[in-house]
C-alpha atoms as a PDB file:
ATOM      1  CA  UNK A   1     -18.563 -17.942   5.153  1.00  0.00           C
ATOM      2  CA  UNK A   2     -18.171 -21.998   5.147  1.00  0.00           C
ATOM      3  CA  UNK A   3     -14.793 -23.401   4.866  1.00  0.00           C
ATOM      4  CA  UNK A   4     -15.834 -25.481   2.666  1.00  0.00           C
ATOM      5  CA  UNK A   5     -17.328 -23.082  -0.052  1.00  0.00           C
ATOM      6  CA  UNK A   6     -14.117 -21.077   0.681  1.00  0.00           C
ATOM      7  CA  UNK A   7     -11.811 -23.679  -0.245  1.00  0.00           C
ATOM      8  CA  UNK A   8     -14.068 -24.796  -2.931  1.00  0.00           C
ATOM      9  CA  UNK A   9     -13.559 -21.367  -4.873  1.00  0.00           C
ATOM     10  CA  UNK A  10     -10.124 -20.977  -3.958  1.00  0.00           C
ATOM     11  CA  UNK A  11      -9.351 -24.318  -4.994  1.00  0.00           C
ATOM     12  CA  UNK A  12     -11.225 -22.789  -8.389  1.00  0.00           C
ATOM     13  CA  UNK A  13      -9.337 -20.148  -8.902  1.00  0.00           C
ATOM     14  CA  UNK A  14      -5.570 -21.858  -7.962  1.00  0.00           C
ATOM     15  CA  UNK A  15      -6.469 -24.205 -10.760  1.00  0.00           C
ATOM     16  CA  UNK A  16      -7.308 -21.666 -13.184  1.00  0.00           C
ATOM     17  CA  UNK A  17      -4.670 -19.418 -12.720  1.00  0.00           C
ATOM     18  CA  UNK A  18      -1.880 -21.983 -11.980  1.00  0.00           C
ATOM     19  CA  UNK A  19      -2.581 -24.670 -15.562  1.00  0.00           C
ATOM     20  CA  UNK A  20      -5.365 -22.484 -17.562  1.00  0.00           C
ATOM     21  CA  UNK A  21      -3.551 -19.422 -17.270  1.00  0.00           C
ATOM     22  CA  UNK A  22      -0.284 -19.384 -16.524  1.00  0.00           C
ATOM     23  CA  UNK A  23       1.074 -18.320 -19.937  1.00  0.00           C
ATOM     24  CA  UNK A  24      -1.580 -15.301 -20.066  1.00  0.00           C
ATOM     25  CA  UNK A  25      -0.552 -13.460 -17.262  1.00  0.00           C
ATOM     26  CA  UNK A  26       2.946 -13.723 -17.833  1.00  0.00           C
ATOM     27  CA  UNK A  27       2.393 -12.035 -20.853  1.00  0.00           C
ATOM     28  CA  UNK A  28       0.094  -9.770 -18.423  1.00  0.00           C
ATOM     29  CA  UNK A  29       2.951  -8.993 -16.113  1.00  0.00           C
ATOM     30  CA  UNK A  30       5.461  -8.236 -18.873  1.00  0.00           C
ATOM     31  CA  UNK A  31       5.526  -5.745 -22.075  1.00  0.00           C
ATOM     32  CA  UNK A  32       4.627  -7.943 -24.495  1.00  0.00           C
ATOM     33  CA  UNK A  33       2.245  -7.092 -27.050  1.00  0.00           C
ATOM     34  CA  UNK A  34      -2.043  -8.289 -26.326  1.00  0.00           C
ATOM     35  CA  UNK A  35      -5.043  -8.384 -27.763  1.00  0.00           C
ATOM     36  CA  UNK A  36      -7.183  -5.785 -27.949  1.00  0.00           C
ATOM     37  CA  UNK A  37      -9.454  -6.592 -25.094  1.00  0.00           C
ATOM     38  CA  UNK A  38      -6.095  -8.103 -23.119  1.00  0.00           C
ATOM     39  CA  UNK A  39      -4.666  -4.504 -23.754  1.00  0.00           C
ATOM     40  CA  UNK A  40      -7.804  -2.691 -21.932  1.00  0.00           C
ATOM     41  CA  UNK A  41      -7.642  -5.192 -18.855  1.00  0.00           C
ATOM     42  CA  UNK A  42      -3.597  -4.668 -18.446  1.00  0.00           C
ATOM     43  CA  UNK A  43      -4.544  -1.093 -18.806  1.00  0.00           C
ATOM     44  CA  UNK A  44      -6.891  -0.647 -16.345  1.00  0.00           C
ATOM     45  CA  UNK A  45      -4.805  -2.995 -13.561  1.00  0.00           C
ATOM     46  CA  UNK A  46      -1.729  -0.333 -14.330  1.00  0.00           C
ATOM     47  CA  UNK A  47      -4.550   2.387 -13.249  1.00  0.00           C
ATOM     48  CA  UNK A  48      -6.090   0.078 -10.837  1.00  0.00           C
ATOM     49  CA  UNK A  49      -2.440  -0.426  -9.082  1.00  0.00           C
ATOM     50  CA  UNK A  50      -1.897   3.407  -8.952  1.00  0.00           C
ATOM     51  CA  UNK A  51      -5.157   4.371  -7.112  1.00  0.00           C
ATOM     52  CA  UNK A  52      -4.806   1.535  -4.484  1.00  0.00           C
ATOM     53  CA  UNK A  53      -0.901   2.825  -4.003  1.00  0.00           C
ATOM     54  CA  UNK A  54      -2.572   6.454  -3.288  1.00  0.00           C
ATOM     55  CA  UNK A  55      -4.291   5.276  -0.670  1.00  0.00           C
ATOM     56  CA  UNK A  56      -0.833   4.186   1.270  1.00  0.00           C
ATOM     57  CA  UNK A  57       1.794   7.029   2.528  1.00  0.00           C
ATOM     58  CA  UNK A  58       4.217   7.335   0.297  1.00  0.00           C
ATOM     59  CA  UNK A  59       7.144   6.558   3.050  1.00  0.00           C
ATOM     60  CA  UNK A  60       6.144   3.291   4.057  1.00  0.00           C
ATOM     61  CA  UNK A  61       9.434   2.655   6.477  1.00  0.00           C
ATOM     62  CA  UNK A  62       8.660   0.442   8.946  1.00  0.00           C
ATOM     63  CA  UNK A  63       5.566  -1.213   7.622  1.00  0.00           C
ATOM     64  CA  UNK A  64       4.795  -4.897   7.441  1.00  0.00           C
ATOM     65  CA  UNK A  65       2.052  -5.336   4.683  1.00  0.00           C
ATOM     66  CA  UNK A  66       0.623  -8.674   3.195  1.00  0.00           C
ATOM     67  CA  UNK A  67       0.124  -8.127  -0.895  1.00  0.00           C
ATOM     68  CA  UNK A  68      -3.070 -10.540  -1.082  1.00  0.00           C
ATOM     69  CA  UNK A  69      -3.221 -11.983  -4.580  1.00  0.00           C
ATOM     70  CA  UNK A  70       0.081 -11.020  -5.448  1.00  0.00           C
ATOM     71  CA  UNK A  71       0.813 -12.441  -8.900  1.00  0.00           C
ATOM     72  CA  UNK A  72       3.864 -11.670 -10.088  1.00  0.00           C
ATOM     73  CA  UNK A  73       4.420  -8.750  -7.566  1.00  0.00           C
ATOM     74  CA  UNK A  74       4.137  -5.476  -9.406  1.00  0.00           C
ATOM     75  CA  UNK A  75       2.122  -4.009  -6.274  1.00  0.00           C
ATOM     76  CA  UNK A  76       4.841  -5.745  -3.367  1.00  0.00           C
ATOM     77  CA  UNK A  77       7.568  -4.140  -5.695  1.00  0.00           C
ATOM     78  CA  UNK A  78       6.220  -0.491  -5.583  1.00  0.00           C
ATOM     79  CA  UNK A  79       5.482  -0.800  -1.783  1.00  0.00           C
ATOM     80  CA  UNK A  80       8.884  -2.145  -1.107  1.00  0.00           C
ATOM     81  CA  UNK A  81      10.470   0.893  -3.117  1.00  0.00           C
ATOM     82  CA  UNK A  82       8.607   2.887  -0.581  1.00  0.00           C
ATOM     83  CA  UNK A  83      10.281   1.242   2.092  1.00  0.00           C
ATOM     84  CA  UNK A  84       7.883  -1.394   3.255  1.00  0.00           C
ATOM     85  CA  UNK A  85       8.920  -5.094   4.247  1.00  0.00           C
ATOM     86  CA  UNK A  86       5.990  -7.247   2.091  1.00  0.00           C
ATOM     87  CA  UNK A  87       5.026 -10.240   2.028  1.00  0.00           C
ATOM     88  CA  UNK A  88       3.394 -11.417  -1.303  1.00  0.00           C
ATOM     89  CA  UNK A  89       1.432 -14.477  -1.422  1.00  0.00           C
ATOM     90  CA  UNK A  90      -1.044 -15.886  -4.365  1.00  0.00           C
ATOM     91  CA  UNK A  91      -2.803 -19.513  -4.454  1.00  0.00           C
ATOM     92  CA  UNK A  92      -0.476 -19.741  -7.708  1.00  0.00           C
ATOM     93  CA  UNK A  93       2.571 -21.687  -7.161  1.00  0.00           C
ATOM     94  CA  UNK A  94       3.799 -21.019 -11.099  1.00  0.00           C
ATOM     95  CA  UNK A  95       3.353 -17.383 -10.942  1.00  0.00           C
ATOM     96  CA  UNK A  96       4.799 -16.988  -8.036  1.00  0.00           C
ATOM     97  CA  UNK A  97       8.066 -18.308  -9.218  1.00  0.00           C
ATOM     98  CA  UNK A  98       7.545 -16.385 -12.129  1.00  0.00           C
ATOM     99  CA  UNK A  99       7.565 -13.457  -9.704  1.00  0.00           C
ATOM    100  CA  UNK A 100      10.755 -14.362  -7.875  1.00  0.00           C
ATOM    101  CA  UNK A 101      12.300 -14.709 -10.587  1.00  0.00           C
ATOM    102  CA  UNK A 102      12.252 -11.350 -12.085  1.00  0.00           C
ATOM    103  CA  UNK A 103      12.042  -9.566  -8.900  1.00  0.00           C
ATOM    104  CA  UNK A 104      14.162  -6.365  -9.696  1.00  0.00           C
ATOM    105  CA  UNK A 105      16.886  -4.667  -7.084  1.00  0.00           C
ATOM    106  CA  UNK A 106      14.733  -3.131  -4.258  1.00  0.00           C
ATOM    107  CA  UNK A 107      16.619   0.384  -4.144  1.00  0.00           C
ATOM    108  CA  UNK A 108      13.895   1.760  -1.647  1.00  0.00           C
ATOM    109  CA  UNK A 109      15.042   0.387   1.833  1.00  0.00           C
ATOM    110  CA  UNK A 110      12.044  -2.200   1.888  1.00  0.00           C
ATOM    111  CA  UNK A 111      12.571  -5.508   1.110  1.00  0.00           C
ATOM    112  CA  UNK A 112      10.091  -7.942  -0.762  1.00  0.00           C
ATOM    113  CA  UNK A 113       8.870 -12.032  -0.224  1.00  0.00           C
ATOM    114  CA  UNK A 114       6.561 -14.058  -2.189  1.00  0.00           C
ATOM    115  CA  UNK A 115       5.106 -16.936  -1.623  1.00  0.00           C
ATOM    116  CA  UNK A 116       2.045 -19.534  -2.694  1.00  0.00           C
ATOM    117  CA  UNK A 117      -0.742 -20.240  -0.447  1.00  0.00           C
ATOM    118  CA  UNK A 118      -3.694 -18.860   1.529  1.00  0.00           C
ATOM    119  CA  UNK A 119      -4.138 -15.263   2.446  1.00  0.00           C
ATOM    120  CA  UNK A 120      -5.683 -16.136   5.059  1.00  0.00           C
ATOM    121  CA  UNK A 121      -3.620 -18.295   6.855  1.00  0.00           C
ATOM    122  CA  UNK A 122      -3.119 -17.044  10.530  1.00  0.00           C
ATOM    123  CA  UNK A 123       0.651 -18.288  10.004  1.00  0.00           C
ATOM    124  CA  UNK A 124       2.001 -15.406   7.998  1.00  0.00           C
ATOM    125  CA  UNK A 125       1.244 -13.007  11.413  1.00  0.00           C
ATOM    126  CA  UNK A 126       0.158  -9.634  11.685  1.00  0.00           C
ATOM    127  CA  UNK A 127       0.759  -6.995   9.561  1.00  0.00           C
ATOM    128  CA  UNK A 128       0.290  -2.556   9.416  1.00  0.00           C
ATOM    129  CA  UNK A 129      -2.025  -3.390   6.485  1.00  0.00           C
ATOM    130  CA  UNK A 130      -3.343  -5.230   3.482  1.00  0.00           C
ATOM    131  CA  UNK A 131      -3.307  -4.908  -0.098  1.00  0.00           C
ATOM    132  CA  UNK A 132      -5.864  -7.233  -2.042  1.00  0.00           C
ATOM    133  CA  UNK A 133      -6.244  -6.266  -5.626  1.00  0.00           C
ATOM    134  CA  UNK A 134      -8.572  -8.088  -7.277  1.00  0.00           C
ATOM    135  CA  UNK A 135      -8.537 -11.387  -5.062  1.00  0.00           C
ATOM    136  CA  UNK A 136     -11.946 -11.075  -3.177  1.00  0.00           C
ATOM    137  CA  UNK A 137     -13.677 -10.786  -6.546  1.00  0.00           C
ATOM    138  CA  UNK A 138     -14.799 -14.159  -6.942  1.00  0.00           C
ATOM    139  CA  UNK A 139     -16.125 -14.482  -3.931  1.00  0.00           C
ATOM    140  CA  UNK A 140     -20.116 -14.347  -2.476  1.00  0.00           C
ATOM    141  CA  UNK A 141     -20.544 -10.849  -0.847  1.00  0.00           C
ATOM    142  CA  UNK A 142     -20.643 -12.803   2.509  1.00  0.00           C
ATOM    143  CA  UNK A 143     -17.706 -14.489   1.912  1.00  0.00           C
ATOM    144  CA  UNK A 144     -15.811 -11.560   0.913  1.00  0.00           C
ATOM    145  CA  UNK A 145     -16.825  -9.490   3.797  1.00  0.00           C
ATOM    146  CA  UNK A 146     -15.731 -13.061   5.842  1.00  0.00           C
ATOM    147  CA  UNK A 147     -12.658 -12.978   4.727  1.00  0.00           C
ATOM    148  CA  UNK A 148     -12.174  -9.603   4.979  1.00  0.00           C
ATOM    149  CA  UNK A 149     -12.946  -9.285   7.961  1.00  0.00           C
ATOM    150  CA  UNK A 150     -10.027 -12.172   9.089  1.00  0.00           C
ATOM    151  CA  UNK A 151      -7.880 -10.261   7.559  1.00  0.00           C
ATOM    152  CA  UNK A 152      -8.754  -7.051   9.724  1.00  0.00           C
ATOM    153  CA  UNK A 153      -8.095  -9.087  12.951  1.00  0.00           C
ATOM    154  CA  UNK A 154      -4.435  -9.172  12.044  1.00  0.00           C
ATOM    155  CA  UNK A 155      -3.992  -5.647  10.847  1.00  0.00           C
ATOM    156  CA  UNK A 156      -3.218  -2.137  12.453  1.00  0.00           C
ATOM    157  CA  UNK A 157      -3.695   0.287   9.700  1.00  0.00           C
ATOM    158  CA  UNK A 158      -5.565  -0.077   6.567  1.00  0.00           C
ATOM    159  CA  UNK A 159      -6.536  -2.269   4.134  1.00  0.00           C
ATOM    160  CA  UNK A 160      -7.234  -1.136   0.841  1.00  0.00           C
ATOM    161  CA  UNK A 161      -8.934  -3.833  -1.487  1.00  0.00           C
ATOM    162  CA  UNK A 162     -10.712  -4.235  -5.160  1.00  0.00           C
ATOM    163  CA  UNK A 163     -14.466  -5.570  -5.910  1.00  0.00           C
ATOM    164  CA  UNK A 164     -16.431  -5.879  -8.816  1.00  0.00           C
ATOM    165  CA  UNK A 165     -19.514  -3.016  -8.772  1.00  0.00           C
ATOM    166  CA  UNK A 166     -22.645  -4.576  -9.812  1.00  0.00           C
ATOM    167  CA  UNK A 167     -22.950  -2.789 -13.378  1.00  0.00           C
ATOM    168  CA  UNK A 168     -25.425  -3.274 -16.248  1.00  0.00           C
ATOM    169  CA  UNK A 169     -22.242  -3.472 -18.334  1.00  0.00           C
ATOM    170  CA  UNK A 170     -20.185  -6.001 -16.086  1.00  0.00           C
ATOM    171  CA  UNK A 171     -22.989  -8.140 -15.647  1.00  0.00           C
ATOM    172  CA  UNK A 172     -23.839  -8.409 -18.906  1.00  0.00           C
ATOM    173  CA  UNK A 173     -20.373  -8.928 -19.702  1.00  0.00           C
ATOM    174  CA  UNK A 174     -20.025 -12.140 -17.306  1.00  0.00           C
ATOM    175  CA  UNK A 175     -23.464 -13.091 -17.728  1.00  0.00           C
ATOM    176  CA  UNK A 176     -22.589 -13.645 -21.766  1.00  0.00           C
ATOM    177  CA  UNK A 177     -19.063 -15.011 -21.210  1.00  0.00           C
ATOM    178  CA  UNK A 178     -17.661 -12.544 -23.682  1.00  0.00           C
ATOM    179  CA  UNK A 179     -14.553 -11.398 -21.961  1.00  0.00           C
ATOM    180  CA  UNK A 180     -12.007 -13.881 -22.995  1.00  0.00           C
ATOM    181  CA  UNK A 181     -12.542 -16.997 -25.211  1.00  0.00           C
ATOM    182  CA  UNK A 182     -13.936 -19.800 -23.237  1.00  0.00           C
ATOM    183  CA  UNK A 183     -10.353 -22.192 -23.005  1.00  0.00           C
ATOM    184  CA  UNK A 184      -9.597 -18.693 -21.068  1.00  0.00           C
ATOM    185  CA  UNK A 185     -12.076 -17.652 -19.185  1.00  0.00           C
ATOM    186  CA  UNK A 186     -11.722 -17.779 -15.171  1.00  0.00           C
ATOM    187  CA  UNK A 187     -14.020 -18.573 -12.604  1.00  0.00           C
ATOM    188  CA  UNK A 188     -16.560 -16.097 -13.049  1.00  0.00           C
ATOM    189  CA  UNK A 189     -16.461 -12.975 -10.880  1.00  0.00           C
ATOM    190  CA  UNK A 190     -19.172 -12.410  -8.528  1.00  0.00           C
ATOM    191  CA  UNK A 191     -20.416  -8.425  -8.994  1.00  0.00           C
ATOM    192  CA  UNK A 192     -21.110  -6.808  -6.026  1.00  0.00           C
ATOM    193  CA  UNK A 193     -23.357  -3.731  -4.993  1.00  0.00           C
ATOM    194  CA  UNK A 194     -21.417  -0.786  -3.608  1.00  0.00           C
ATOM    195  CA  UNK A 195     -23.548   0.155  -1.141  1.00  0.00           C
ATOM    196  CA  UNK A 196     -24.458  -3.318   0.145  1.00  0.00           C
ATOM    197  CA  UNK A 197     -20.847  -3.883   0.738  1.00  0.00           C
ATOM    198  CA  UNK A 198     -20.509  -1.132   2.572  1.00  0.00           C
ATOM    199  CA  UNK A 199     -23.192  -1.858   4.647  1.00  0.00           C
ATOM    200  CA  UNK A 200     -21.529  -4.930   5.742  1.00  0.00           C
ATOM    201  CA  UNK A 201     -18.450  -3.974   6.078  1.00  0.00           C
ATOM    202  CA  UNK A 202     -19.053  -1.166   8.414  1.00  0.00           C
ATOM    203  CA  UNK A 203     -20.071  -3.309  11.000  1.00  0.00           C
ATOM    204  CA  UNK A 204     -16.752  -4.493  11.860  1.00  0.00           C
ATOM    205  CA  UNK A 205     -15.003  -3.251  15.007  1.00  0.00           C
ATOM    206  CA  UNK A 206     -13.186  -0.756  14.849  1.00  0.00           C
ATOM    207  CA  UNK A 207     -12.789  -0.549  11.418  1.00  0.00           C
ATOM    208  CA  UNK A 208     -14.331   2.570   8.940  1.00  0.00           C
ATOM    209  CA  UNK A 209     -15.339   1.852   5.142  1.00  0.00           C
ATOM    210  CA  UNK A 210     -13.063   5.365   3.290  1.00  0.00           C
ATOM    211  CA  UNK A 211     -12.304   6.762   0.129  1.00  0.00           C
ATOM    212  CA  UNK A 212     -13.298   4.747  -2.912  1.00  0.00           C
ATOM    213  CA  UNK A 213     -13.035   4.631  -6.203  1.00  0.00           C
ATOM    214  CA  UNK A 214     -14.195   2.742  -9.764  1.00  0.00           C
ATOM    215  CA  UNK A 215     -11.799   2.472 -12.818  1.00  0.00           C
ATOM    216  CA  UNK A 216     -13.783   1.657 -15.930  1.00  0.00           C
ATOM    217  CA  UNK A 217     -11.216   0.667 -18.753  1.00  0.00           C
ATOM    218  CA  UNK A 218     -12.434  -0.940 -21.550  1.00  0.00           C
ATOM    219  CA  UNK A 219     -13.054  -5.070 -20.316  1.00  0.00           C
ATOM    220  CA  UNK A 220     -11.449  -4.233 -17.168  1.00  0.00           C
ATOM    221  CA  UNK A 221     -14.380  -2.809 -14.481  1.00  0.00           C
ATOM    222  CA  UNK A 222     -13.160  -2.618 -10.875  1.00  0.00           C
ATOM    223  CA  UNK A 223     -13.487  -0.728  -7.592  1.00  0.00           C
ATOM    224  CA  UNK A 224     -11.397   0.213  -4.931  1.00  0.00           C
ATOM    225  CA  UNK A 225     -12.188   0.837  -1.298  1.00  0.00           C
ATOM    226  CA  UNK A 226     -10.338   1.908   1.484  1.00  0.00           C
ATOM    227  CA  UNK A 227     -10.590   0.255   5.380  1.00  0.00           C
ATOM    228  CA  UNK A 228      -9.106   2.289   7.862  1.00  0.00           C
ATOM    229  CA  UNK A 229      -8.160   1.074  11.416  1.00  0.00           C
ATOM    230  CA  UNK A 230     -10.174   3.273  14.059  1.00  0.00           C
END
């Protein structure tokens, strides 16, 4: 991975998420009623969220973990409940205010901070593990793996993480542009195979590729996989 093709992207995706799309995923991270397609891709984050979070112990006391690609915090809330200290941080400075302010009362011992910038900024410190949902997606395989792989060197535990699976369906999908009108559209998401990932990823130290699993709902397509600290 270059740092400049890095920042290039990420300086992508900040700019779509914090002026393009600001006002659709606050809709996203709230009840409010969505289109159709909209509906399917809140859907299958909800299940996406709830597989990743069963790949964590459920008492999470005494755990420092780094919510990568926050957004408005829904995943740094429900590790927090479980009694983990997190810090949330997303390239979005808007929805990460958004965020803070409707943070709810922590009632589960952790506690929960979120912040704008890059995840993988040596600054924020080490952590017991990592929780990127859907933030490596629009990345080059290499550059995933890249950044991954940073974020391994300053982790204990696990890492548990979201990429797109190279699909006839999702690549058509992207390919056509058809999952949100074009003023809405965001950079487009790189799809990934499975087992090439895996391939790569193995080779880091001391780190094992684990459970993994796909959730297909409607115009959302996404994959988790677990990295476990050997």
């Amino acid at each position: 991975m270059t740092d400049a093709s890095y920042t290039q992207r990420r300086g992508e995706i900040k700019t779509y998420f914090d002026r393009t799309a600001i006002d659709a995923w606050k809709r996203f991270a709230s009840d409010q009623p969505l289109s159709k397609i909209r509906a399917t891709v809140r859907a299958g984050r909800d299940e996406m969220r709830t597989t990743m979070l069963s790949y964590l112990p459920e008492d999470l006391s005494g755990w420092r973990i780094l919510d990568a690609g926050c957004g408005s915090g829904a995943m740094s809330i429900e590790l927090a409940q479980r009694g983990a200290d997190v810090l949330g941080i997303d390239l979005s400075p808007e929805i990460v205010r958004f965020g803070t302010e409707n943070l709810p009362e922590i009632t589960g011992g952790g506690t929960v901070e979120l912040t704008s910038g890059d995840m993988l900024d040596p600054a924020l410190g080490n952590f017991h593990a990592v929780v990127a949902m859907d933030s490596v997606i629009h990345y080059q395989t290499a550059d995933a793996v890249q950044a991954l792989s940073a974020l391994a060197a300053r982790t204990s535990r696990k890492i548990v993480f979201t990429f797109a699976p190279r699909t006839p369906l999702l690549a058509t999908m992207h390919t056509a542009g058809k999952v949100f009108p074009r003023a809405d559209r965001a950079p487009a998401i790189v799809p990934v195979s499975p087992r090439k990932l895996t391939n790569q990823l193995n080779v880091i130290d001391h780190w094992a590729v684990g459970r993994t699993q796909r959730v297909n709902k409607g115009f959302y397509i996404s994959q988790a996989m677990e990295l476990t600290h050997r």
